[in-house]
Protein backbone atom coordinates (compact mmCIF):
# COMPACT_ATOMS: atom_id res chain seq x y z
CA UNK A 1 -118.15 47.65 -44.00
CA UNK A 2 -115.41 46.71 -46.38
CA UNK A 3 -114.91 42.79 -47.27
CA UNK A 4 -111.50 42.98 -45.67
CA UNK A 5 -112.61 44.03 -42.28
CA UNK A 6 -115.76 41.76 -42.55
CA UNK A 7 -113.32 39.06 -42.79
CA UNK A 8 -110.94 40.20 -40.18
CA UNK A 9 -113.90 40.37 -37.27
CA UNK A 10 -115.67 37.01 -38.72
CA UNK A 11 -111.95 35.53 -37.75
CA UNK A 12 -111.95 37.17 -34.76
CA UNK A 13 -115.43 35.93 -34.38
CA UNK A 14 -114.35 32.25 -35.01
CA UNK A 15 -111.45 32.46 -32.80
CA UNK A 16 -113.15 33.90 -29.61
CA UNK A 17 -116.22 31.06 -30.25
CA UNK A 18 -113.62 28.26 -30.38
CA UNK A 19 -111.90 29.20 -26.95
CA UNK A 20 -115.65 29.58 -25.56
CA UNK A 21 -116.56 26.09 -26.70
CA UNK A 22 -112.63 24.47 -25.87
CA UNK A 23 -113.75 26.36 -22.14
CA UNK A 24 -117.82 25.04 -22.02
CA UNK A 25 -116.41 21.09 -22.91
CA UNK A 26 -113.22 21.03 -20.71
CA UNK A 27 -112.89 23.75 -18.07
CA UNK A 28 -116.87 23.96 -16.98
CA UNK A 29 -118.43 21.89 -13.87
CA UNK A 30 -121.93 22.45 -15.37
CA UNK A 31 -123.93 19.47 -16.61
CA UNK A 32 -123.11 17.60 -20.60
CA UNK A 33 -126.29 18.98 -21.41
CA UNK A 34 -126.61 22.46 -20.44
CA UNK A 35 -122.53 22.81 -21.77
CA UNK A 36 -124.22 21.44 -25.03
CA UNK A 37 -126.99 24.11 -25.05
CA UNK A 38 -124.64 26.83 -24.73
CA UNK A 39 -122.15 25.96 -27.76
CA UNK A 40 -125.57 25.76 -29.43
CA UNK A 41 -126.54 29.13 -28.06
CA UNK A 42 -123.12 30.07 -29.19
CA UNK A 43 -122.78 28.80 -32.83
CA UNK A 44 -126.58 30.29 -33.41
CA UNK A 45 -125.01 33.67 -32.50
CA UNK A 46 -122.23 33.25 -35.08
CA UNK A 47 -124.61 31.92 -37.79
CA UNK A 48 -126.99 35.06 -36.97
CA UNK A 49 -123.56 37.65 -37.40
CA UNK A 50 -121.78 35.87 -40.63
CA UNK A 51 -125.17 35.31 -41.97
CA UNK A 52 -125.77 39.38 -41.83
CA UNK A 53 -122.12 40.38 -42.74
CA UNK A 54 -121.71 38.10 -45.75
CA UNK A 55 -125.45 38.59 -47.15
CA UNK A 56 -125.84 34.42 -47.67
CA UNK A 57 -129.09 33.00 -47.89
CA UNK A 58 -130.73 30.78 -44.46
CA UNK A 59 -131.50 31.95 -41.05
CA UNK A 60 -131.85 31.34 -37.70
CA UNK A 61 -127.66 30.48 -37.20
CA UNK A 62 -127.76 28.43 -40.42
CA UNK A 63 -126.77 29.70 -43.62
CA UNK A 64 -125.56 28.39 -47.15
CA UNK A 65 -121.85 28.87 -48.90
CA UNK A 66 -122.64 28.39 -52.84
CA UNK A 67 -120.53 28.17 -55.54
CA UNK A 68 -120.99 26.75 -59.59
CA UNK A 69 -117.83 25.47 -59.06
CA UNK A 70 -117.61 21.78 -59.42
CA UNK A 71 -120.62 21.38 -61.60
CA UNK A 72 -118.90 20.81 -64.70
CA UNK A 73 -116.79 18.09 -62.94
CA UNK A 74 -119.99 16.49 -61.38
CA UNK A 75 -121.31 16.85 -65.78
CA UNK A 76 -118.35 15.08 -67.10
CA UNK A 77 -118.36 11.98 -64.36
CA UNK A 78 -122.10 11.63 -65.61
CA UNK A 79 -121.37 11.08 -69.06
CA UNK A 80 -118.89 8.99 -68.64
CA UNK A 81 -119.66 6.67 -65.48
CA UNK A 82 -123.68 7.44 -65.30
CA UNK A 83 -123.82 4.09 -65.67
CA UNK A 84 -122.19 3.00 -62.62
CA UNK A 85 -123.97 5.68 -60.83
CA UNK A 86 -127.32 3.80 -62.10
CA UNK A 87 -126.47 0.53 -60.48
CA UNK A 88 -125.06 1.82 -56.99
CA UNK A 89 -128.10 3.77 -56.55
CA UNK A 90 -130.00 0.90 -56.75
CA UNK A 91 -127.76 -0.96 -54.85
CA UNK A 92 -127.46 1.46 -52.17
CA UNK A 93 -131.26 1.74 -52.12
CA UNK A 94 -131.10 -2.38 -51.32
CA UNK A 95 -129.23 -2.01 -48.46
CA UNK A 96 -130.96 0.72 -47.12
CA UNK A 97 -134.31 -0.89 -47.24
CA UNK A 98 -133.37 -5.34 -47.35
CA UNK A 99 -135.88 -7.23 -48.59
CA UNK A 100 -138.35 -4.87 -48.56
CA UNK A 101 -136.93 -2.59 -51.62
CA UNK A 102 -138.62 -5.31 -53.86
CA UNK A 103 -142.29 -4.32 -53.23
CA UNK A 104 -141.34 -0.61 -52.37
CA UNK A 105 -140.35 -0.20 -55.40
CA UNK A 106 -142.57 -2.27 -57.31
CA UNK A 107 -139.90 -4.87 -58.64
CA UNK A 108 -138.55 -1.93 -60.59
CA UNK A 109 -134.66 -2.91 -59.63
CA UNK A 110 -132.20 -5.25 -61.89
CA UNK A 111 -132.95 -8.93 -59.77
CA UNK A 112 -128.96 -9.19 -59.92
CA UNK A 113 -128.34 -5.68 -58.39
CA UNK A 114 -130.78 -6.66 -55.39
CA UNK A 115 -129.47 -10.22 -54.94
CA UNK A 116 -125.81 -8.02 -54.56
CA UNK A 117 -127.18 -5.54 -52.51
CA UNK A 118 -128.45 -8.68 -50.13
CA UNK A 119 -125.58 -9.99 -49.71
CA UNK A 120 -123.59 -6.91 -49.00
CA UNK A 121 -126.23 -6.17 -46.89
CA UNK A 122 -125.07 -9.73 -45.23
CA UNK A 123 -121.29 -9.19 -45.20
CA UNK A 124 -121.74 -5.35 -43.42
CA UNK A 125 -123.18 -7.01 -41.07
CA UNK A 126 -121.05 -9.80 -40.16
CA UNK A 127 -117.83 -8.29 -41.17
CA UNK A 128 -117.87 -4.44 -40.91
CA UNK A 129 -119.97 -3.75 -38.17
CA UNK A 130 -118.13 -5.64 -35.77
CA UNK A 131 -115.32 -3.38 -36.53
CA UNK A 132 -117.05 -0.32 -35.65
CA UNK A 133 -115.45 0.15 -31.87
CA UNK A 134 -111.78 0.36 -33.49
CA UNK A 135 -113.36 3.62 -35.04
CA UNK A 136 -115.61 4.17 -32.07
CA UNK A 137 -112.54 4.80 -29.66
CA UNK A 138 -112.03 8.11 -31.44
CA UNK A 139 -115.45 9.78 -30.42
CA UNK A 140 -114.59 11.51 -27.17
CA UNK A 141 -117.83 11.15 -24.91
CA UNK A 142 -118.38 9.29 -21.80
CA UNK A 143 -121.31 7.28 -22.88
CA UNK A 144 -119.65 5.89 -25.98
CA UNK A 145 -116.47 5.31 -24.10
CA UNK A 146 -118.65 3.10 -21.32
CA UNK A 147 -120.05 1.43 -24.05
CA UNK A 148 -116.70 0.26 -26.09
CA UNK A 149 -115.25 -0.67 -22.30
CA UNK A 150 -118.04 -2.98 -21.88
CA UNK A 151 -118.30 -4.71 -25.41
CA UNK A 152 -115.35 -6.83 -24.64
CA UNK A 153 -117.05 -8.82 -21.78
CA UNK A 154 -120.17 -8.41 -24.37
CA UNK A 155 -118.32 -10.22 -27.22
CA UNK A 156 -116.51 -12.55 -24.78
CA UNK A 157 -120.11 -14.32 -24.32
CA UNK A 158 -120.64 -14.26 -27.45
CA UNK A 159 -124.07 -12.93 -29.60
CA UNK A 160 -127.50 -13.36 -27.57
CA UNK A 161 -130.93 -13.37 -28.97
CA UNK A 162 -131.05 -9.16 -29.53
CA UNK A 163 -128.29 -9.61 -31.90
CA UNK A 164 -129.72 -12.74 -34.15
CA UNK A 165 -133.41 -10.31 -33.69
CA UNK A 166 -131.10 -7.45 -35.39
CA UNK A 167 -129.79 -9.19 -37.44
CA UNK A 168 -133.07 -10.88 -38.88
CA UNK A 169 -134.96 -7.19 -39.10
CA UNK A 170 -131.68 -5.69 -41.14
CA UNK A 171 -131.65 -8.56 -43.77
CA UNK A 172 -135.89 -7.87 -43.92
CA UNK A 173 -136.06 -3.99 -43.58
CA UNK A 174 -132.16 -2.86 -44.08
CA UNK A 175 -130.49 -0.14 -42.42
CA UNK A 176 -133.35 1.67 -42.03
CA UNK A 177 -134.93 -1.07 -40.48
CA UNK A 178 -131.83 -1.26 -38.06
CA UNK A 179 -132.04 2.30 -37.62
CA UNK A 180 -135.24 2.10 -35.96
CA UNK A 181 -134.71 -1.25 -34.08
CA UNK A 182 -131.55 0.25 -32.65
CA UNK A 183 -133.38 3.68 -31.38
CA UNK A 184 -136.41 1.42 -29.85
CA UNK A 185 -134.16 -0.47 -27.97
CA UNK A 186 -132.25 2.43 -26.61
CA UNK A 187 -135.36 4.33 -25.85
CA UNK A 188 -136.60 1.00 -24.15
CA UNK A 189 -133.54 1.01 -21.81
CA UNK A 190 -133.98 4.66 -21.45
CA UNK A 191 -137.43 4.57 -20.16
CA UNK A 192 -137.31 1.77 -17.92
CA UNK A 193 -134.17 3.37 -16.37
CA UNK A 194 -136.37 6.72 -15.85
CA UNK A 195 -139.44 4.91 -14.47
CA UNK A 196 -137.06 3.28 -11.72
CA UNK A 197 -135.38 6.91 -11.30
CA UNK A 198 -138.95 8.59 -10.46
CA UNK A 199 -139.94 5.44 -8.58
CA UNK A 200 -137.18 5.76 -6.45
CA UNK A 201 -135.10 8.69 -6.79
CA UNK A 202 -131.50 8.65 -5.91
CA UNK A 203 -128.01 9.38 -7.07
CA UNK A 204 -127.57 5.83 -8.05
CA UNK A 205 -130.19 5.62 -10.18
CA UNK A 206 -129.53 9.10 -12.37
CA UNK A 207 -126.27 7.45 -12.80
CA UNK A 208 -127.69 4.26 -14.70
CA UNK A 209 -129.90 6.90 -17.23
CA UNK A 210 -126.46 8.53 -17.27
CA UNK A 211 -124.59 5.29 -18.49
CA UNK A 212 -126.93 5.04 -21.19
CA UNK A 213 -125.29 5.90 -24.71
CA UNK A 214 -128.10 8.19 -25.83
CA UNK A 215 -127.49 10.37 -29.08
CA UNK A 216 -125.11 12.67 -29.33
CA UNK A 217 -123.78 15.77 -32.08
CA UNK A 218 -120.26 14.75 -33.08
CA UNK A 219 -117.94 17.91 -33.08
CA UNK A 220 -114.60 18.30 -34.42
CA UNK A 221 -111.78 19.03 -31.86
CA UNK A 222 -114.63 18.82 -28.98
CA UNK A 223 -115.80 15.07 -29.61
CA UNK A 224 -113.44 13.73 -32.32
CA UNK A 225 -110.07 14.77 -33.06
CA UNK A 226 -110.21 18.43 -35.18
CA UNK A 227 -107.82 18.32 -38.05
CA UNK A 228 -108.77 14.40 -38.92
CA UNK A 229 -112.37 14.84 -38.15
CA UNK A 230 -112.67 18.31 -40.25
CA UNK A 231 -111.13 15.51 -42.86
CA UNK A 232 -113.33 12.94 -42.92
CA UNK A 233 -116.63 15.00 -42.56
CA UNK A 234 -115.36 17.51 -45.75
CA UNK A 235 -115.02 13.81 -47.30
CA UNK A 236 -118.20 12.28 -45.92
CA UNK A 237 -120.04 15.48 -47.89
CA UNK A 238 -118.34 15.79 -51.03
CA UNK A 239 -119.43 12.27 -51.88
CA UNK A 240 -122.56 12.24 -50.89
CA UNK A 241 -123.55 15.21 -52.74
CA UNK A 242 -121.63 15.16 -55.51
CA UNK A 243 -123.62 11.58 -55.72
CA UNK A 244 -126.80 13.51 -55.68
CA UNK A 245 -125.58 15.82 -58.35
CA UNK A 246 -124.40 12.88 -60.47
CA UNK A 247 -127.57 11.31 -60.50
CA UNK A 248 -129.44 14.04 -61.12
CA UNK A 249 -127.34 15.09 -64.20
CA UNK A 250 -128.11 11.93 -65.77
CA UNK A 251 -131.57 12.56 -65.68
CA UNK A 252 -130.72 16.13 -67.78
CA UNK A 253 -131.93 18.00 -64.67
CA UNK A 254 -130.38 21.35 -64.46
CA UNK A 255 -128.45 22.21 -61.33
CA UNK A 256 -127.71 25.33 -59.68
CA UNK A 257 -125.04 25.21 -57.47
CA UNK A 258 -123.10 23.35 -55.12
CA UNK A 259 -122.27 24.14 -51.38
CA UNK A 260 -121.77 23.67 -47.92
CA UNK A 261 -124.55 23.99 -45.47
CA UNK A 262 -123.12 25.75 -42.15
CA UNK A 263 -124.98 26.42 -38.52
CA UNK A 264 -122.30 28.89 -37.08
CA UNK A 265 -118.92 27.92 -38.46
CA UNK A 266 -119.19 24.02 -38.40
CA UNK A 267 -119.81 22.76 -41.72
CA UNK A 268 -123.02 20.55 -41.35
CA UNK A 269 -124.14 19.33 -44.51
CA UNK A 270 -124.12 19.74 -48.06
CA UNK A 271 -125.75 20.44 -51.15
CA UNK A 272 -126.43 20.24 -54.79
CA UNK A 273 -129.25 22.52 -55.82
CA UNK A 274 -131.06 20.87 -58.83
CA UNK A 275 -134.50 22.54 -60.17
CA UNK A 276 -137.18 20.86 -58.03
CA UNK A 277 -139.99 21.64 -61.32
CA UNK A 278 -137.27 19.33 -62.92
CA UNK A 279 -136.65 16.34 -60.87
CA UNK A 280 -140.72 16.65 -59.83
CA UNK A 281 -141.30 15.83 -63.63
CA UNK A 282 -138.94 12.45 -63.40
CA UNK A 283 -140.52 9.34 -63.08
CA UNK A 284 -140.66 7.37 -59.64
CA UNK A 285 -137.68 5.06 -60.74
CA UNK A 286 -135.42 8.28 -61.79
CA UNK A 287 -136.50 9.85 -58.55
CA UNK A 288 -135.80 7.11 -56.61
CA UNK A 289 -132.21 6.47 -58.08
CA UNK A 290 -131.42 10.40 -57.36
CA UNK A 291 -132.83 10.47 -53.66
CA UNK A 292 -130.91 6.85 -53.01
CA UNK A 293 -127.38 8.56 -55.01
CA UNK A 294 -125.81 9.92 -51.69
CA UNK A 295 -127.01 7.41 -49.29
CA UNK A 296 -125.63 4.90 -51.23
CA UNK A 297 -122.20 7.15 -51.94
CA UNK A 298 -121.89 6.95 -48.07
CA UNK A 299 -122.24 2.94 -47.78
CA UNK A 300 -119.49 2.41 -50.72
CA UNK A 301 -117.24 5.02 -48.58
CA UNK A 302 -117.94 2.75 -45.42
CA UNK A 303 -116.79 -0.09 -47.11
CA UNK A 304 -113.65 1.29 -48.95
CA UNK A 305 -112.61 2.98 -45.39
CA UNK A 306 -113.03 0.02 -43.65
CA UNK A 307 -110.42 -2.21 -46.10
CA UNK A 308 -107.74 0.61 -45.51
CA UNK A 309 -108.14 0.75 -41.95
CA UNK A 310 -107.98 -2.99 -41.88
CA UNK A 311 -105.09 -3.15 -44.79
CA UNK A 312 -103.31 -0.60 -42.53
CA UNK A 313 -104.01 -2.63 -38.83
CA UNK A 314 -102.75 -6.03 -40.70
CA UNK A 315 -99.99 -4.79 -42.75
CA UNK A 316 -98.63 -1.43 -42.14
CA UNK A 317 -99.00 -1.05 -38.10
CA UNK A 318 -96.89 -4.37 -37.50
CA UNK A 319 -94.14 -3.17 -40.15
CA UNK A 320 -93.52 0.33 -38.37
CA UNK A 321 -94.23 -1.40 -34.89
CA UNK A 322 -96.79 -0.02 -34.00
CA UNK A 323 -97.75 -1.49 -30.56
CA UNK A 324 -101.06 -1.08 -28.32
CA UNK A 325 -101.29 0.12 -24.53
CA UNK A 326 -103.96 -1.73 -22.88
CA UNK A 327 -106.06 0.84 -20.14
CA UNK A 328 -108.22 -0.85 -17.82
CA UNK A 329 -111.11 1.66 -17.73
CA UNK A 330 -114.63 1.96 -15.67
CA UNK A 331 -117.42 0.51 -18.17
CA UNK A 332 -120.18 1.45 -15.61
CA UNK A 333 -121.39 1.17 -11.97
CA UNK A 334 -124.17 -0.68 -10.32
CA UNK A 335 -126.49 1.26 -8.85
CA UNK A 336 -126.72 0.62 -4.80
CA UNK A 337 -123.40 -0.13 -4.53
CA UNK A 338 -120.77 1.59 -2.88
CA UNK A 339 -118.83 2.50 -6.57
CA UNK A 340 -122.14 4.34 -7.84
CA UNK A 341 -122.15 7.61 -8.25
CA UNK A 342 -118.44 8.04 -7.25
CA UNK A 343 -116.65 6.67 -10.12
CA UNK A 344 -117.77 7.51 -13.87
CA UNK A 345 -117.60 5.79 -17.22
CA UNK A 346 -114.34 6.19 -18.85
CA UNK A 347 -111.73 6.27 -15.94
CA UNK A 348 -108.39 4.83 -16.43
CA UNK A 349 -107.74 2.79 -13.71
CA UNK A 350 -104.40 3.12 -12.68
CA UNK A 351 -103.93 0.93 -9.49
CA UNK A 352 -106.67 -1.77 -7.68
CA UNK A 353 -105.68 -2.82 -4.06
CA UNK A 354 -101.84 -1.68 -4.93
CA UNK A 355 -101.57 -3.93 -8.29
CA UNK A 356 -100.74 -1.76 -10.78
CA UNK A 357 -102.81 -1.72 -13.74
CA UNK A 358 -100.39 0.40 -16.09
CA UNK A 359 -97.72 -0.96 -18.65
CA UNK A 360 -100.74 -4.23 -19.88
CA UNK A 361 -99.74 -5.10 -23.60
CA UNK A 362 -101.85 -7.72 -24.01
CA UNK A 363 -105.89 -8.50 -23.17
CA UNK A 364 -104.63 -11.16 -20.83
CA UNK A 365 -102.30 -9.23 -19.12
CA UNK A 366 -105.29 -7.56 -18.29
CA UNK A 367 -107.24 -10.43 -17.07
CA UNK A 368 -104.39 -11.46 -15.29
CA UNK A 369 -104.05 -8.47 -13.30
CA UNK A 370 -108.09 -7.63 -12.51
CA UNK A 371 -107.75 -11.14 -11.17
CA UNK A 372 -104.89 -10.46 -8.74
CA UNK A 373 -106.06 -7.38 -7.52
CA UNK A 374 -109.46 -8.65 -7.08
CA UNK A 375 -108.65 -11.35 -4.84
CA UNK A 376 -109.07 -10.15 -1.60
CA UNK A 377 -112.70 -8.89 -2.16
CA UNK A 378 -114.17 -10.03 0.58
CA UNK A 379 -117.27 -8.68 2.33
CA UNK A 380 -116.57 -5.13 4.14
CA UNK A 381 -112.59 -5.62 2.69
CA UNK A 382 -111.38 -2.19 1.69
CA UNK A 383 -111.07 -1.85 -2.06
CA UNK A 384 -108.38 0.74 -2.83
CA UNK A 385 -108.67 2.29 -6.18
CA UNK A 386 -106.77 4.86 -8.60
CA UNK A 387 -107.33 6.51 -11.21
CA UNK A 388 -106.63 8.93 -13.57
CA UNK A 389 -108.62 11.61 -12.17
CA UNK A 390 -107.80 10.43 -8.15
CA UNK A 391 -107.26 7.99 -5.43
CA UNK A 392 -110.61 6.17 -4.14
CA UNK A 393 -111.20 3.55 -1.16
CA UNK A 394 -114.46 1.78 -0.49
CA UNK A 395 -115.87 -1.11 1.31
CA UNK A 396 -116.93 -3.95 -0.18
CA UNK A 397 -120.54 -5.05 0.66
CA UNK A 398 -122.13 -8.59 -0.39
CA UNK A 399 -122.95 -9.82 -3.99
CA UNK A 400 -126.64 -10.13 -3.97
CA UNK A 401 -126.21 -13.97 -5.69
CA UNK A 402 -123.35 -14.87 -3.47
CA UNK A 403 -122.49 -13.19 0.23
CA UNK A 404 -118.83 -14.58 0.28
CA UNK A 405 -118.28 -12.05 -2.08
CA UNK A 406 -117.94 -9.03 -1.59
CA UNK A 407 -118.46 -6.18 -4.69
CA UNK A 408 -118.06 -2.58 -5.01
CA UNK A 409 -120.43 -2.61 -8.62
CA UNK A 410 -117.99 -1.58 -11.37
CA UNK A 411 -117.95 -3.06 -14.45
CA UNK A 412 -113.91 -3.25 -16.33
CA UNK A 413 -113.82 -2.58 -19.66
CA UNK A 414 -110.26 -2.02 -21.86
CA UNK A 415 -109.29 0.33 -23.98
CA UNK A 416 -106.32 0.33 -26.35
CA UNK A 417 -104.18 3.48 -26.85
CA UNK A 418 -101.14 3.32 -29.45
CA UNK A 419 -97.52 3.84 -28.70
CA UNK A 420 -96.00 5.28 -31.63
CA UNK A 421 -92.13 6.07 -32.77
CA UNK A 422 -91.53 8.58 -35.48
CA UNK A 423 -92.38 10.88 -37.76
CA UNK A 424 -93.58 8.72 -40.41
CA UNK A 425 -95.65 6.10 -38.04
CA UNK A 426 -97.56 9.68 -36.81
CA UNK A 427 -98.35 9.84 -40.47
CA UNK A 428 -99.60 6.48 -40.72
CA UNK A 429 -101.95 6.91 -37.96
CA UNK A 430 -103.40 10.00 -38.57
CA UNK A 431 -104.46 8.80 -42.11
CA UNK A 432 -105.67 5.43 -39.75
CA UNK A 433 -107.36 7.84 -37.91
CA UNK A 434 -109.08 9.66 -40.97
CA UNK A 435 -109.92 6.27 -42.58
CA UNK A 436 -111.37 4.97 -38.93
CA UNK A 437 -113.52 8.23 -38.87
CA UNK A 438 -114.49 8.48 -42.18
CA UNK A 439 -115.72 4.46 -42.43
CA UNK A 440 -118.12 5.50 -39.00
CA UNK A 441 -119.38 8.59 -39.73
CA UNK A 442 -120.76 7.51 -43.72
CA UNK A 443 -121.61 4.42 -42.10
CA UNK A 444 -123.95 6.19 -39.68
CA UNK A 445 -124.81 9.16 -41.70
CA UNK A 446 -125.87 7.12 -44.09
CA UNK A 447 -128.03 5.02 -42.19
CA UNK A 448 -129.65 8.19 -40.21
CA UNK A 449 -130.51 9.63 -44.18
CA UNK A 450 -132.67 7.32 -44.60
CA UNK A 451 -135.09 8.41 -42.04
CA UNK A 452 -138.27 9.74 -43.21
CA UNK A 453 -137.48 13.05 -42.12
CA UNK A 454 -138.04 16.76 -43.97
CA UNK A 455 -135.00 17.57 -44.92
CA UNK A 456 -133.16 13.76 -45.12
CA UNK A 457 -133.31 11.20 -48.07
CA UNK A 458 -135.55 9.12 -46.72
CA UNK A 459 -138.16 11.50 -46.75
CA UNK A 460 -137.59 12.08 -50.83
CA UNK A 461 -137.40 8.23 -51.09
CA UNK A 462 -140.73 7.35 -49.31
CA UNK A 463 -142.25 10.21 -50.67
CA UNK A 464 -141.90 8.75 -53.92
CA UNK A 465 -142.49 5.28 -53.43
CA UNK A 466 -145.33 4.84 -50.91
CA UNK A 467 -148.30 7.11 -51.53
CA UNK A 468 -150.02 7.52 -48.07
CA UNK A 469 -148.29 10.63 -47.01
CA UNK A 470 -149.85 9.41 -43.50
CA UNK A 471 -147.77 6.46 -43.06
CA UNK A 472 -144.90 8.42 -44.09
CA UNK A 473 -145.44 10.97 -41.57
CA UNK A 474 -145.63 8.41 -39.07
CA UNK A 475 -142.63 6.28 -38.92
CA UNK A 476 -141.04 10.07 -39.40
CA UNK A 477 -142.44 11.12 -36.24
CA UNK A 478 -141.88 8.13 -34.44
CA UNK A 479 -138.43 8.24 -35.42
CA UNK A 480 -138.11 12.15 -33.96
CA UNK A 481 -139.61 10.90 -30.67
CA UNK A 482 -137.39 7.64 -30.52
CA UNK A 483 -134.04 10.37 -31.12
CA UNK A 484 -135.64 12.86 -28.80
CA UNK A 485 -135.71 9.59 -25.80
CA UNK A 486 -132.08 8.92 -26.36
CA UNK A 487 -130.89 11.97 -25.49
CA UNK A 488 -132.43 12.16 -22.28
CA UNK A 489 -129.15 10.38 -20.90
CA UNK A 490 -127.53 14.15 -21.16
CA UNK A 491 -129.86 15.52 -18.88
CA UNK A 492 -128.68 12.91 -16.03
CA UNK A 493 -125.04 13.53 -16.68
CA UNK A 494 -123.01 15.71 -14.55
């Protein structure tokens, strides 16, 4: 087959898978999970059909796109800023690991580079992460959307004891210590919600493992907007492996190539090939700065992100005034009441007892009207509701702490939605958009590469600090079976 036709039906190819996936996520009544095996079941089909046309190395719906292009840029920036490559490695490798990195890697770190990686451990923490639902309202799923809705009544009360526990075991362990506190206490909620499920089944109670947010793939123009999220992930890669190659050029290891790791036509990681005889030969410290390069890379990008998005939320938004639409939305229901199972996470609620709920500029307006509409809850009252998605009545039935009340169980969140005027405040906010994206997805990519998993930098970086390869293979599995619990949710999701 000539190269011009191969590329014509791999096109074609493309084009027909995009319309199948646009159809499985928007126009199909089957369940999030079983729409999510078949783009799966798709993309592995156009992995298995470019892989054989094009010849490329991998298998099974993945394969690689190499090129020796960029090497000699990723040569020159070694030469002449290896230096700063050193020191972020190291400081990277700090906040991945807190106070531990110390004795993991045997006190072989500059003291001042892990006293700064400390405290920027410290500042993420108190000042970044925060932040992350103003980049969180661009992933399109239900569960994340419950979850933003409900974080203002969370924040309203103020941090409990989980959050002081979090942040005590980041400061001690790092991210990855976070990362693993964070998928315990998810799987926790998980379970329990199961075990009440298969104790009692019911509708109600498959939508509270439903609410749960779970893990989920992030895919551009499905999940996250397509042109800004192609963007930020092409961004997101570059760094980190042109990091890796960096490092690893320093060290006078040879590399091979550089490229784009793709499972049907979605880009899903990168690479920079070094030789493996090479970097094997490098001492642990060397090792460890190349395995830490890109994980690191990825924390500096969350940081840099995050001052633009804030530079352009303080500075530029109120110059072009650029205003905010406040949406009351449905955080979640209560199971056993009448709401349950009838309304989902993420409706816009348009209308409560006949008080609109539409045209709110302001977090108080909101307030203001939940409270008016709210009013005459009483105890079998009729609750009139609409939404985006249709009109709903129910009746209200007691509050199990107080029977002069009467409750539907739905928890209000808000959601903000800009309202934008020209050409060039569109401009601004698709770069706030990129910058928004780009800050949460190195943020949590590079927290999720330091898992102890084949294949992420985690597993490089234990593997050459700790030697019992049993340990290692246990906080990897436990971290498989901790992701493989939070996406149960899917499976309860209509």
């Amino acid at each position: 087959m000539e190269d011009s036709v191969k590329k014509i039906a791999i096109a074609t190819l493309i084009i027909i898978s995009i319309l199948l996936l646009y159809f499985l996520y928007y126009a199909s009544t089957v369940s999030v999970i079983l729409r999510a095996v078949a783009a799966i079941v798709v993309l592995l089909i156009d992995g298995l059909i470019i892989h054989s046309l094009l010849k490329l190395n991998g298998g099974y719906g993945f394969y690689m796109l190499g090129s020796k292009s960029g090497l000699a840029t990723i040569s020159n920036i070694s030469k002449k800023y290896g230096v700063f490559w050193d020191v972020m490695a190291m400081w990277g490798l700090t906040l991945g690991f807190g106070v531990l990195t110390y004795p993991l890697v045997k006190g072989k770190i500059d003291k001042r580079v892990y006293v700064a990686g400390l405290i920027s451990l410290v500042l993420i923490m108190l000042f970044v992460f925060p932040n992350i639902g103003t980049s969180l309202q661009f992933i399109n799923l239900p569960q994340v959307q419950s979850a933003l809705a409900g974080s203002g009544q969370a924040a309203s009360q103020g941090p409990g004891l989980i959050t002081y526990v979090i942040y005590a075991i980041t400061i001690l362990a790092g991210f990855s210590g976070f990362l693993i506190l964070s998928l315990l206490i998810g799987a926790e909620t998980i379970l329990w919600s199961i075990i009440q499920f298969a104790s009692s089944p019911s509708t109600s109670a498959a939508g509270a493992i439903a609410n749960q947010a779970g893990v989920a793939p992030i895919i551009p123009g499905i999940d996250i907007p397509l042109f800004a999220g192609v963007i930020s992930i092409a961004v997101l890669l570059i760094i980190h492996e042109f990091s890796h190659g960096i490092l690893a050029k320093r060290a006078k290891v040879k590399l091979k190539e550089i490229g784009l790791l793709v499972f049907g036509f979605i880009p899903i990681g990168g690479y920079v090939e070094p030789d493996e005889k090479m970097v094997e030969k490098l001492d642990r410290t060397k090792q460890t700065k190349i395995f830490s390069a890109g994980v690191a890379a990825n924390f500096i990008a969350t940081i840099v992100f995050f001052l633009l998005m804030l530079a352009f939320m303080m500075y530029l938004f109120p110059a072009m005034q650029i205003n905010y639409h406040y949406n009351v939305v449905v955080a979640s229901t209560v199971p056993n009441y009448p709401a349950n199972g009838v309304l989902k996470s993420g409706m816009k609620i348009l209308e409560w007892n006949n008080v609109s709920m539409t045209n709110l500029s302001t977090q108080s307006s909101v307030s203001a009207a939940l409270n008016a509409a709210k009013a005459t809850d009483r105890p079998n009252a009729t609750v009139s509701i609409v939404t985006n998605t249709g009109s709903y009545k129910f009746k209200a039935i007691p509050s199990t702490s107080n029977s002069s009340i009467g409750l539907i169980g739905i928890s209000i969140g808000t959601e903000y939605t800009p309202v934008i005027n020209g050409w060039y405040a569109h401009a601004a906010y698709f770069l706030f958009t990129i910058f928004a994206l780009s800050m949460l997805l190195n943020f949590f990519v590079g927290i999720l590469n330091l898992a102890p998993i084949p294949g992420f930098d985690g597993w490089r970086i234990y593997g050459a600090n700790i030697k019992s390869q049993k340990f290692i293979n246990f906080v990897g599995a436990l971290i498989i079976i901790l992701i493989i619990v939070n996406v149960l949710p899917w499976f309860f999701y209509i």
